[in-house]
Every structure is written in C-alpha cells, then in structure tokens.
C-alpha atoms as a PDB file:
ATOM      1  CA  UNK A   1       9.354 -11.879 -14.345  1.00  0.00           C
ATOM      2  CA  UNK A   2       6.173 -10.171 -14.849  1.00  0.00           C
ATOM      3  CA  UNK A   3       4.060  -7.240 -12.784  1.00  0.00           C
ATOM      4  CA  UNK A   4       2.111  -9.280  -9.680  1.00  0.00           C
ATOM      5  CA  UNK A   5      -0.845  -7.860  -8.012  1.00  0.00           C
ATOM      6  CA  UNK A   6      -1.646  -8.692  -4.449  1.00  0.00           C
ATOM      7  CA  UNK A   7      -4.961  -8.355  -2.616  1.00  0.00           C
ATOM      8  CA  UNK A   8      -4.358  -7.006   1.416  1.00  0.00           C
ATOM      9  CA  UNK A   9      -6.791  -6.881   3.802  1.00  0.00           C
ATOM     10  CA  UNK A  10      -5.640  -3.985   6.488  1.00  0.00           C
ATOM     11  CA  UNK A  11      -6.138  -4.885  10.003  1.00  0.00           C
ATOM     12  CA  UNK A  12      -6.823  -2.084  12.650  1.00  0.00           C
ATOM     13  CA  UNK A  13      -8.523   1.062  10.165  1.00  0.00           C
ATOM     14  CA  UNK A  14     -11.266   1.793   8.483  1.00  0.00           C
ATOM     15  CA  UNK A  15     -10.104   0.891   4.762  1.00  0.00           C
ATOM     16  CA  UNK A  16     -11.298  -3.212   3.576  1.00  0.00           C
ATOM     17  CA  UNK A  17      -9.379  -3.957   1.007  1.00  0.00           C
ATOM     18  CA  UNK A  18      -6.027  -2.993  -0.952  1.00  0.00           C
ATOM     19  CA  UNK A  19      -5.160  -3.995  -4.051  1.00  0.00           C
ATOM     20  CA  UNK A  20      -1.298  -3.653  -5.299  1.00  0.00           C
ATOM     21  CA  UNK A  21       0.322  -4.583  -8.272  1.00  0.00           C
ATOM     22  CA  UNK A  22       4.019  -4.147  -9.058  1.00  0.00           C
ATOM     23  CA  UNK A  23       6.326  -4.904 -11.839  1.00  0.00           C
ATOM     24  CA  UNK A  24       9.163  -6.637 -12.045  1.00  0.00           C
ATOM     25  CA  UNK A  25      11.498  -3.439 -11.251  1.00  0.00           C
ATOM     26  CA  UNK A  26       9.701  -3.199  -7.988  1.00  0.00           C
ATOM     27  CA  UNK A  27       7.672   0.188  -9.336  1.00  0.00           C
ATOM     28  CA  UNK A  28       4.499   0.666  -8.095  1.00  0.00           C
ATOM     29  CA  UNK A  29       2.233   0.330 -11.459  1.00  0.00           C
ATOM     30  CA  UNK A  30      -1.469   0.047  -9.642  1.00  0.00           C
ATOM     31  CA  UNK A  31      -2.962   1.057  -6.437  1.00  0.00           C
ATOM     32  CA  UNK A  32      -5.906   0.639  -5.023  1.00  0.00           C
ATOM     33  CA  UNK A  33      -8.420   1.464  -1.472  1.00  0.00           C
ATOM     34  CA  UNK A  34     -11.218   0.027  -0.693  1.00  0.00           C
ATOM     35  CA  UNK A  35     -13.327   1.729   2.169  1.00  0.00           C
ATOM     36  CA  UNK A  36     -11.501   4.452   4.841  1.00  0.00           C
ATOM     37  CA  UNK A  37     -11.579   7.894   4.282  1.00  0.00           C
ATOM     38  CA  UNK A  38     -12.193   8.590   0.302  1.00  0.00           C
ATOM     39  CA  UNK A  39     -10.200  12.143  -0.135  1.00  0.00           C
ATOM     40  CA  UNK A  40      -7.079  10.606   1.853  1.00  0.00           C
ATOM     41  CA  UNK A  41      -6.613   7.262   0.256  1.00  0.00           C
ATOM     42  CA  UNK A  42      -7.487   8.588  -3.018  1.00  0.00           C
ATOM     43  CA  UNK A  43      -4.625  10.866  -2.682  1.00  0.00           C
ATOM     44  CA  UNK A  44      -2.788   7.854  -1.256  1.00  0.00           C
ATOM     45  CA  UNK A  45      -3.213   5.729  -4.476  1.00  0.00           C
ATOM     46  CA  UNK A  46      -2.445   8.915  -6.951  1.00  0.00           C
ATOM     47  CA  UNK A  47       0.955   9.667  -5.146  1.00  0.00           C
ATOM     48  CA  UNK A  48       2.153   5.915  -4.888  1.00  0.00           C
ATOM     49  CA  UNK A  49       1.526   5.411  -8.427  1.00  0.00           C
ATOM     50  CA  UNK A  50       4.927   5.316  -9.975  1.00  0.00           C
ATOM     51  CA  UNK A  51       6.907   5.148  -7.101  1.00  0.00           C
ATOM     52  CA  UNK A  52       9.610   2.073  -5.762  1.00  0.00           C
ATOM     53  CA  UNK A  53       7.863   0.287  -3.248  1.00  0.00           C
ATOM     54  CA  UNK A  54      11.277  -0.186  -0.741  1.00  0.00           C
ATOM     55  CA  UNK A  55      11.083   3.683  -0.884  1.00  0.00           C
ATOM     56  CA  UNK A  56       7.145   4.286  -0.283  1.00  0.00           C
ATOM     57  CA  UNK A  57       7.653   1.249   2.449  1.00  0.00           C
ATOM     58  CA  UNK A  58      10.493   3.703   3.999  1.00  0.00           C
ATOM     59  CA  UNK A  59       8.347   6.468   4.059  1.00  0.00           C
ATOM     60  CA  UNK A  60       4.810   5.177   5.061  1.00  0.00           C
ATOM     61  CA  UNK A  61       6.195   2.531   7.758  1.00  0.00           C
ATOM     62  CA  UNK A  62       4.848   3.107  11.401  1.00  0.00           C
ATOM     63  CA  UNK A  63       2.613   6.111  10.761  1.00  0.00           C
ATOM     64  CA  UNK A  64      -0.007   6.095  13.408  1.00  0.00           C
ATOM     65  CA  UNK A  65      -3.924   7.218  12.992  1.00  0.00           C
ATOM     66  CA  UNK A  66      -4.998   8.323  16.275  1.00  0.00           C
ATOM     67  CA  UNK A  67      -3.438   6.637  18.693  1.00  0.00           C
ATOM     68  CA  UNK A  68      -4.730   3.006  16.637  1.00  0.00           C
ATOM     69  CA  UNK A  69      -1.088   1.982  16.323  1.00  0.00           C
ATOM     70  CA  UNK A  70      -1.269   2.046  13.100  1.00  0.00           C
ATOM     71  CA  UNK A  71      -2.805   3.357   9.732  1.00  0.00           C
ATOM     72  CA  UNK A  72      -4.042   3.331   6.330  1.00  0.00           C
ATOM     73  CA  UNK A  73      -0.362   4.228   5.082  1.00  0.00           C
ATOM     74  CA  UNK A  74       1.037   1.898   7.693  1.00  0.00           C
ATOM     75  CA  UNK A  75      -1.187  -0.565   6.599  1.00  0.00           C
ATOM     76  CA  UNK A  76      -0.116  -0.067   2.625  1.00  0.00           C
ATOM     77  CA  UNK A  77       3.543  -0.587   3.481  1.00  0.00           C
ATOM     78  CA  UNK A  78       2.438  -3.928   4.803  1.00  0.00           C
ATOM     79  CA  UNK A  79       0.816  -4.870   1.427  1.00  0.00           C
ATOM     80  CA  UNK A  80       3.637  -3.483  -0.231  1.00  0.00           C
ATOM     81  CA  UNK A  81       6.371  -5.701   1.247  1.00  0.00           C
ATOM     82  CA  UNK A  82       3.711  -8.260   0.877  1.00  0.00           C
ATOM     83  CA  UNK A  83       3.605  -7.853  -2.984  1.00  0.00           C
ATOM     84  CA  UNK A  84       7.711  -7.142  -3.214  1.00  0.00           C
ATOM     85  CA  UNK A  85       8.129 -10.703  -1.441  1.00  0.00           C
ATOM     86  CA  UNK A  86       5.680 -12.413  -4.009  1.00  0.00           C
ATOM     87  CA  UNK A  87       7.797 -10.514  -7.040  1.00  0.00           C
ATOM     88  CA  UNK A  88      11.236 -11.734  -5.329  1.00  0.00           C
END
C-alpha cells in the first residue's frame, strides 16, 4: 500500500482547503492549510508532520474556536480520519 493524499474542505472556520497525505503506516508525511489564520495553522502543519494520525485525531478531536463548535484542529481530525479510511 502506498502514501494517499486527501483534499478536505473544512466546514464552519475560516481555513478553505486541507490537504493530507499519509503513508501506509498511518504517519502523517504532508500537511497542508489553505486560508484561516497563517501563524496558527502554519504551526498546525509543522507539528503534525511526523506524527500517527489515530493519535493527532485523539488529540485535536472536538476543540472548539469561539464558541463555532468547532475548529481548524477539529476540522483536521476530520480530514485525517478521512485520509486513514481511504489508506484502510
């Protein structure tokens, strides 16, 4: 099985587009945030780089963003169970 990469448009904050790919060990190999806030999802995609996706899932599931019910984290666990079904 080889590395997939997954497009995600977030619903609900202010990022467009993100772009995931993982590899067949379920590793995070390339992240990727369009739009939102530039400092934050930069620092997003540098500290998911590397990581298992069932464990950055675990940690970025159900943050909230001001009361929006969600978030750009929130919103990149979606995409990331998103890609790990597509690699199953």
């Amino acid at each position: 099985m080889q590395s997939r990469q997954i497009v995600y448009t977030p619903q609900g904050v202010c990022s467009k587009l993100m772009m995931v790919e993982l590899n067949e060990k379920n590793v995070i190999e390339d992240v990727r945030i369009i739009g939102g806030c530039n400092g934050n999802t930069q620092g997003l995609c540098a500290l998911l780089k590397g990581m298992d996706a069932d464990e950055a899932i675990r940690r970025l599931e159900g943050i909230d963003c001001g009361g929006k019910g969600t978030s750009c984290p929130d919103q990149m666990s979606k995409a990331l169970k998103q890609a790990r079904a597509k690699n199953s």
